[in-house]
Protein backbone atom coordinates (compact mmCIF):
# COMPACT_ATOMS: atom_id res chain seq x y z
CA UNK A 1 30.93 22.45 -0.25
CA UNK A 2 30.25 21.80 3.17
CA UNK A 3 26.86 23.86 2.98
CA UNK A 4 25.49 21.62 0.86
CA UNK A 5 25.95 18.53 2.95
CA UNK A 6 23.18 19.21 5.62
CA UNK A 7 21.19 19.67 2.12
CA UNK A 8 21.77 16.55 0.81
CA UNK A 9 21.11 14.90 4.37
CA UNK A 10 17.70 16.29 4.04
CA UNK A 11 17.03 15.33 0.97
CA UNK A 12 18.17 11.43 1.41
CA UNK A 13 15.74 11.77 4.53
CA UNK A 14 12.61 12.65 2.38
CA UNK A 15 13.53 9.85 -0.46
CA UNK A 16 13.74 7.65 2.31
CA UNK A 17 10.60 8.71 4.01
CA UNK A 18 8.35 9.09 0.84
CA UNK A 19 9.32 5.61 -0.48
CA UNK A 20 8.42 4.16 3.19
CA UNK A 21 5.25 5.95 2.75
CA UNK A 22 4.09 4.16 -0.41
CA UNK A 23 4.18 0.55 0.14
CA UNK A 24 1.79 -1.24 -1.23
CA UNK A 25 -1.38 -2.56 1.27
CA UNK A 26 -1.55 -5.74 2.35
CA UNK A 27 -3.63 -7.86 4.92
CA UNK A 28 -2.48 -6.52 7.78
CA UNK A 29 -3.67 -2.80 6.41
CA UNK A 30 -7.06 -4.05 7.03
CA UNK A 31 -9.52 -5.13 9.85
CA UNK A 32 -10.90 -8.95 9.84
CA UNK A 33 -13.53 -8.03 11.38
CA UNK A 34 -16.18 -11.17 12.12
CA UNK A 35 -14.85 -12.84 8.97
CA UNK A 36 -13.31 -16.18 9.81
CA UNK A 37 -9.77 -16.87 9.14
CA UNK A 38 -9.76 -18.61 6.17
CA UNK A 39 -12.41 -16.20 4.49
CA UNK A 40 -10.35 -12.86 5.61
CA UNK A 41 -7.41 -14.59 3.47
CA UNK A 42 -9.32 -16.15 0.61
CA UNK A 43 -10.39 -12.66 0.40
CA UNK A 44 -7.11 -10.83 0.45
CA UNK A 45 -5.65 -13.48 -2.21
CA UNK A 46 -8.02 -12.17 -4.89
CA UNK A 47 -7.92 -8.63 -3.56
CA UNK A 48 -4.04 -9.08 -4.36
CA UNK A 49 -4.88 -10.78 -7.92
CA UNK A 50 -7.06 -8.14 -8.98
CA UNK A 51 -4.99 -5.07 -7.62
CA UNK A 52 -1.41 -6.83 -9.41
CA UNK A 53 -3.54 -7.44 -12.85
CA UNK A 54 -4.95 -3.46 -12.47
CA UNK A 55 -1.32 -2.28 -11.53
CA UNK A 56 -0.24 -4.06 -14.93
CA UNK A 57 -2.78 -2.66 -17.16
CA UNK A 58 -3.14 0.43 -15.86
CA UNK A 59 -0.71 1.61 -13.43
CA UNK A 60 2.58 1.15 -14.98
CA UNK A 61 3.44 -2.23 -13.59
CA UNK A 62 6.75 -2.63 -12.06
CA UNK A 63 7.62 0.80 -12.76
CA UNK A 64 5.21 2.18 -10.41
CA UNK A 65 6.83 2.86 -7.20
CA UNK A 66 3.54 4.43 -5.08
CA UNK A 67 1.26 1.51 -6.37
CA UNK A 68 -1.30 4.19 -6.32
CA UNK A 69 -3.28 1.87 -8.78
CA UNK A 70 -2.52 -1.42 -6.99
CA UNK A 71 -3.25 0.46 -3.39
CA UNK A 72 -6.64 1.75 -4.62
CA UNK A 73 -7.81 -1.31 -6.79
CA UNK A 74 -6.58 -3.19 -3.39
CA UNK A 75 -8.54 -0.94 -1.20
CA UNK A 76 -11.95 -0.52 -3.37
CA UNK A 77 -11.63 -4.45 -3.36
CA UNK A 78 -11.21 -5.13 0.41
CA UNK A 79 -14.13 -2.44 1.43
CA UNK A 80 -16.03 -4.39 -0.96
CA UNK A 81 -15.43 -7.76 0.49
CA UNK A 82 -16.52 -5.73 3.83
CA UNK A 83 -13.12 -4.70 5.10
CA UNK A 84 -11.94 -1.79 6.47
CA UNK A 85 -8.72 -0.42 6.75
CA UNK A 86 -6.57 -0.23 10.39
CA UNK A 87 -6.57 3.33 11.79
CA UNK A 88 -2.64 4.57 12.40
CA UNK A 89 -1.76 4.58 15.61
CA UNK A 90 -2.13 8.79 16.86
CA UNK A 91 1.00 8.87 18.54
């Protein structure tokens, strides 16, 4: 029983890793760039509408704990506005 323990230690590690990994994007994901203030956030607010309504109708809703639909409708919404996303730090 004891050989299983360093197993299930690994295992918890992963779940805990993989759901860190798939949060869903928000503002601070993304570069303001020369947009002013208010604009950046206007911006974001319907980025956020659009991505929640997509997630609902297409993505499983709630249930969908990657928001892969949410995260891409979110994304293809803030390059449009003329966003880009922050680069991860290389550490």
């Amino acid at each position: 029983m004891n050989a299983r323990l360093p197993m299930l230690a690994v295992l918890a590690l992963l779940v805990v890793i993989g759901c860190a990994r798939f949060a869903a994007r928000t503002a601070d994901d993304y570069e303001q760039g020369p947009a002013p203030r208010p604009q950046f956030v206007k911006d974001n607010e319907a980025c956020a509408r659009q991505a929640e309504l997509d997630q609902r109708k297409f993505g499983g809703g709630e249930l969908d704990s990657t928001h892969a639909t949410y995260n891409r409708m979110y994304d293809a919404c803030m390059r449009a506005s003329g966003y880009q996303r922050k680069q991860k730090d290389a550490k």
